[in-house]
Protein backbone atom coordinates (compact mmCIF):
# COMPACT_ATOMS: atom_id res chain seq x y z
CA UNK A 1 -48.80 -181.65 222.38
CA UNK A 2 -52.01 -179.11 222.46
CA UNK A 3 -49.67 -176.82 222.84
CA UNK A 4 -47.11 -177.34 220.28
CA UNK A 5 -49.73 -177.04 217.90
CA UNK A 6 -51.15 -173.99 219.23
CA UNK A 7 -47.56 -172.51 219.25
CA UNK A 8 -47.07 -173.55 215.78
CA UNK A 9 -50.45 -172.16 214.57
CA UNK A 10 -49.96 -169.04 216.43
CA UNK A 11 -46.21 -168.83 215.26
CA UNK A 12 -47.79 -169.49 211.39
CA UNK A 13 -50.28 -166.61 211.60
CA UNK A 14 -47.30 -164.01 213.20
CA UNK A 15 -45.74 -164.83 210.06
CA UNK A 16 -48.23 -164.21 208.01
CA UNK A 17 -49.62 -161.04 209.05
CA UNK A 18 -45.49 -160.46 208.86
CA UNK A 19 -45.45 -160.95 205.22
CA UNK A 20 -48.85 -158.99 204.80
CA UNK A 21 -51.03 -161.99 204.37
CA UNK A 22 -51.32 -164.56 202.39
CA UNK A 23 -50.21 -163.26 198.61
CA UNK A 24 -46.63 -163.99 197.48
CA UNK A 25 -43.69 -163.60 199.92
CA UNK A 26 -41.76 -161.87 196.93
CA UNK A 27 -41.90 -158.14 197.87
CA UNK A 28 -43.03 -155.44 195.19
CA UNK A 29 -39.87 -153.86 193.96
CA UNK A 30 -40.02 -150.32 194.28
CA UNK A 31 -38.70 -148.25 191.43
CA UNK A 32 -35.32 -146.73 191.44
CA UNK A 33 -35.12 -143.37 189.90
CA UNK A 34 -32.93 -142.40 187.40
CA UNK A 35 -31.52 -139.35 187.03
CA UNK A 36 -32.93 -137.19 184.43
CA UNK A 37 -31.20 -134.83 181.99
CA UNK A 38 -31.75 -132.01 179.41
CA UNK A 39 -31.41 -133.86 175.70
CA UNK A 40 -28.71 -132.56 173.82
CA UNK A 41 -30.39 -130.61 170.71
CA UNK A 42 -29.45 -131.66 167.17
CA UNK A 43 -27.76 -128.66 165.59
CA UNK A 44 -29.37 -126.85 162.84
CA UNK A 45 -27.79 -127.91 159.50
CA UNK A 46 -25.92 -125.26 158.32
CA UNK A 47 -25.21 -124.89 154.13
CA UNK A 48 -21.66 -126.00 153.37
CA UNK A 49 -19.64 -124.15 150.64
CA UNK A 50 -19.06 -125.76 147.21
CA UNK A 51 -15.87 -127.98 148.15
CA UNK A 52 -12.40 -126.32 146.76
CA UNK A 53 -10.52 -128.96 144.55
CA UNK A 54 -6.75 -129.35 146.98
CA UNK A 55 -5.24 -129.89 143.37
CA UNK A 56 -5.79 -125.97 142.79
CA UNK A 57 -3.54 -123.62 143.23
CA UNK A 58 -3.99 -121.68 146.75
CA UNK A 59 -6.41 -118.84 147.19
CA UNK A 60 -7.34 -116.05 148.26
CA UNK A 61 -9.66 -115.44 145.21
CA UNK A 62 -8.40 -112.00 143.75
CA UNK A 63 -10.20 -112.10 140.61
CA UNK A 64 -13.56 -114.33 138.79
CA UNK A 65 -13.14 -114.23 135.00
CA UNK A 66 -16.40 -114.79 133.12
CA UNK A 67 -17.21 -116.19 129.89
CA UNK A 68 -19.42 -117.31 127.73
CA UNK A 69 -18.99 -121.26 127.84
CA UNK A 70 -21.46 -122.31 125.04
CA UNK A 71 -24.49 -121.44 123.26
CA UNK A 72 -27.27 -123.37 122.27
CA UNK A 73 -29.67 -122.70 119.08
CA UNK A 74 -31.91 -125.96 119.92
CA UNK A 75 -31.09 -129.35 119.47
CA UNK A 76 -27.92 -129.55 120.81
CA UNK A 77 -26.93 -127.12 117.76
CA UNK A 78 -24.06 -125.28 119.60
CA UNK A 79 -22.88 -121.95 117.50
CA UNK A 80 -19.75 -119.82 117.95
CA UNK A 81 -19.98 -116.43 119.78
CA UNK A 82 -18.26 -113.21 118.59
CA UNK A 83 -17.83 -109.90 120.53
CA UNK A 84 -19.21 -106.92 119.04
CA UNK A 85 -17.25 -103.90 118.38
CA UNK A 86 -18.38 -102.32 121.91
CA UNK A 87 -17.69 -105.73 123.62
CA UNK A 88 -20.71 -107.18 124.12
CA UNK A 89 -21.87 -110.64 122.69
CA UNK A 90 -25.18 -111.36 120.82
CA UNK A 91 -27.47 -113.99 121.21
CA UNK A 92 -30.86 -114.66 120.17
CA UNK A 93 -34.37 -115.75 121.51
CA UNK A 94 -34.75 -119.15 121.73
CA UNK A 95 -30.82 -119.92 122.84
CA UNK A 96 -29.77 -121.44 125.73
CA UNK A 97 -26.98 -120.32 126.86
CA UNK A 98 -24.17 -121.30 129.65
CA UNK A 99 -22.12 -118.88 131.16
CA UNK A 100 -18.59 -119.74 133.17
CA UNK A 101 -16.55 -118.41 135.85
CA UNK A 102 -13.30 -119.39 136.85
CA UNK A 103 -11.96 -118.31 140.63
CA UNK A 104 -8.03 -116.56 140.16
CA UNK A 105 -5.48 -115.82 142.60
CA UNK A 106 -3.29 -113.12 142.47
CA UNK A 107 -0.80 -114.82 140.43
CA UNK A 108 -3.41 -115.57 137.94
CA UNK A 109 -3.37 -119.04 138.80
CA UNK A 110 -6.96 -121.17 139.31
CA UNK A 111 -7.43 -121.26 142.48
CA UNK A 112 -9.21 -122.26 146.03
CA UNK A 113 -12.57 -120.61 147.28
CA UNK A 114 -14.19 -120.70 150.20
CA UNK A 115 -17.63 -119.71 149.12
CA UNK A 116 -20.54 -120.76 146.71
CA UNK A 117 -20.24 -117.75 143.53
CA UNK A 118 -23.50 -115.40 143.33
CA UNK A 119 -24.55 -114.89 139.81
CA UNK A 120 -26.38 -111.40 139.23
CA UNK A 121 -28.33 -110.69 136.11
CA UNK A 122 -28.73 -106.52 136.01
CA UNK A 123 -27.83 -106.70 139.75
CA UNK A 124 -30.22 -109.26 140.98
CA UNK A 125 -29.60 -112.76 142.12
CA UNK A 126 -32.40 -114.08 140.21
CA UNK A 127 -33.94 -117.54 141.50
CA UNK A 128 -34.03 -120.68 139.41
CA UNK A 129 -36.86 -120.66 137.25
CA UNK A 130 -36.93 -117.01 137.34
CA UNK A 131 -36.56 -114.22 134.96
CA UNK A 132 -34.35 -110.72 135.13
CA UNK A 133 -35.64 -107.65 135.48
CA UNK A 134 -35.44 -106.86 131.87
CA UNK A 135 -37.10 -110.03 130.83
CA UNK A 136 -33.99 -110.71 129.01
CA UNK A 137 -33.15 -114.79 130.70
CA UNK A 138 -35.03 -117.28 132.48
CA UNK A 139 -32.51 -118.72 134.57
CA UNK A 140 -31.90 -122.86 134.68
CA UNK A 141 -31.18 -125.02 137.44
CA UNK A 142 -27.40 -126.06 137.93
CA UNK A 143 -25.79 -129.02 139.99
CA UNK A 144 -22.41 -126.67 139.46
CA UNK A 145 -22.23 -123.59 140.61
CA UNK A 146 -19.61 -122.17 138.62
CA UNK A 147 -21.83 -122.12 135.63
CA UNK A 148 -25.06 -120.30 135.22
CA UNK A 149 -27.58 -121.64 132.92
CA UNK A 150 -30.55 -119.76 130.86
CA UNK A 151 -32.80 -118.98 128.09
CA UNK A 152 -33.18 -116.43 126.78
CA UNK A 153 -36.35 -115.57 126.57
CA UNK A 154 -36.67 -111.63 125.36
CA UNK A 155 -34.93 -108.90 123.98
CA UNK A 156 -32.52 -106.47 125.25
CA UNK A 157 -29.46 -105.57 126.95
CA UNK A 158 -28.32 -106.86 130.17
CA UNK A 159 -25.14 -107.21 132.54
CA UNK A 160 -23.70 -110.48 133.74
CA UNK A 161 -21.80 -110.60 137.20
CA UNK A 162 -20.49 -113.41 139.29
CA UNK A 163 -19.23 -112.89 142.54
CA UNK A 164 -17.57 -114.85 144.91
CA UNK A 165 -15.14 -114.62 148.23
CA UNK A 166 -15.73 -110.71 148.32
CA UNK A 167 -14.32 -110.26 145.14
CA UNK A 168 -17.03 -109.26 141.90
CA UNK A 169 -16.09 -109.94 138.41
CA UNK A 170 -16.07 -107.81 135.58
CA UNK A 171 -19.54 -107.12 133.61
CA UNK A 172 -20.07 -109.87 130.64
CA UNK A 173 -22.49 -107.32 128.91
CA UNK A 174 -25.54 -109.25 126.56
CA UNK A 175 -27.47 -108.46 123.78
CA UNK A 176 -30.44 -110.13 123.10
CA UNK A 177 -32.47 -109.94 119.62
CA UNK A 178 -35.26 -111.70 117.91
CA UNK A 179 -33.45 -113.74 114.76
């Protein structure tokens, strides 16, 4: 019977010294790695174009008419605008005026774009908030593109251009005076 215990013990302690002694018989899990990769980069956002209307007629843009679309004397006082004899149209310091352009294909039609129009005053793409080069307009801030929005602010004579799909419209020429 000595004996049984003593193989017993002596089987016990094998076991033991087995399992690494007497902490938990649960072994230590040993991490699995996972493969690692690159992350994808998030593209750049890039500007999108001023969506084209499907109802218009189909492009290519061959022409951009300009206009005058109104002028304001304060208030919400709108006035009528005439062309002077060499063309050009007056307005005053203190207006605010709104100028239009209308995209045209070659059938004269209104028509699809692809681009957002460039408005240059005297050749320059003047910023929002900014001012020509003559002094002439301060230009406005616009949710629509199509229409440019100033004040004028001084006097002089200036050029109005729009541009848009590679294609320039004519010259809307301005005359600014004091009242």
């Amino acid at each position: 019977m000595n004996k049984t215990r003593i193989l017993v013990g002596l089987a016990l302690s094998v076991g033991l010294v087995g399992c690494g002694g007497g902490g938990s018989s649960n072994p230590t899990p040993v991490p699995t790695p996972t493969p690692t990769t690159a992350p994808t980069p998030t593209p750049a956002p890039t500007p999108s174009p001023t969506p084209t209307p499907s109802n218009l007629a189909p492009g290519p843009v061959y022409a951009m008419g300009i206009k005058v679309r109104t002028i304001d004397t304060g208030g919400f006082n709108y006035r009528e605008f005439f062309e002077n004899p060499d063309g050009s149209i007056t307005v005053f310091i203190g207006e605010f005026v709104v100028f239009d352009s209308t995209p045209r294909n070659r059938a004269g039609e209104e028509c699809q774009w692809i681009g957002t129009p460039v408005w240059f005053i005297e050749d320059v793409d003047v910023p929002e908030g900014g001012t020509d080069p003559k002094g002439v307009f301060r230009r406005r801030g616009s949710s629509q593109p199509f229409l440019l929005r100033t004040d004028v602010v001084g006097e002089g004579r200036v050029r109005i251009q729009v541009f848009l799909d590679d294609v320039f419209s004519r010259f809307l020429e301005i005359v600014a005076r004091r009242r």
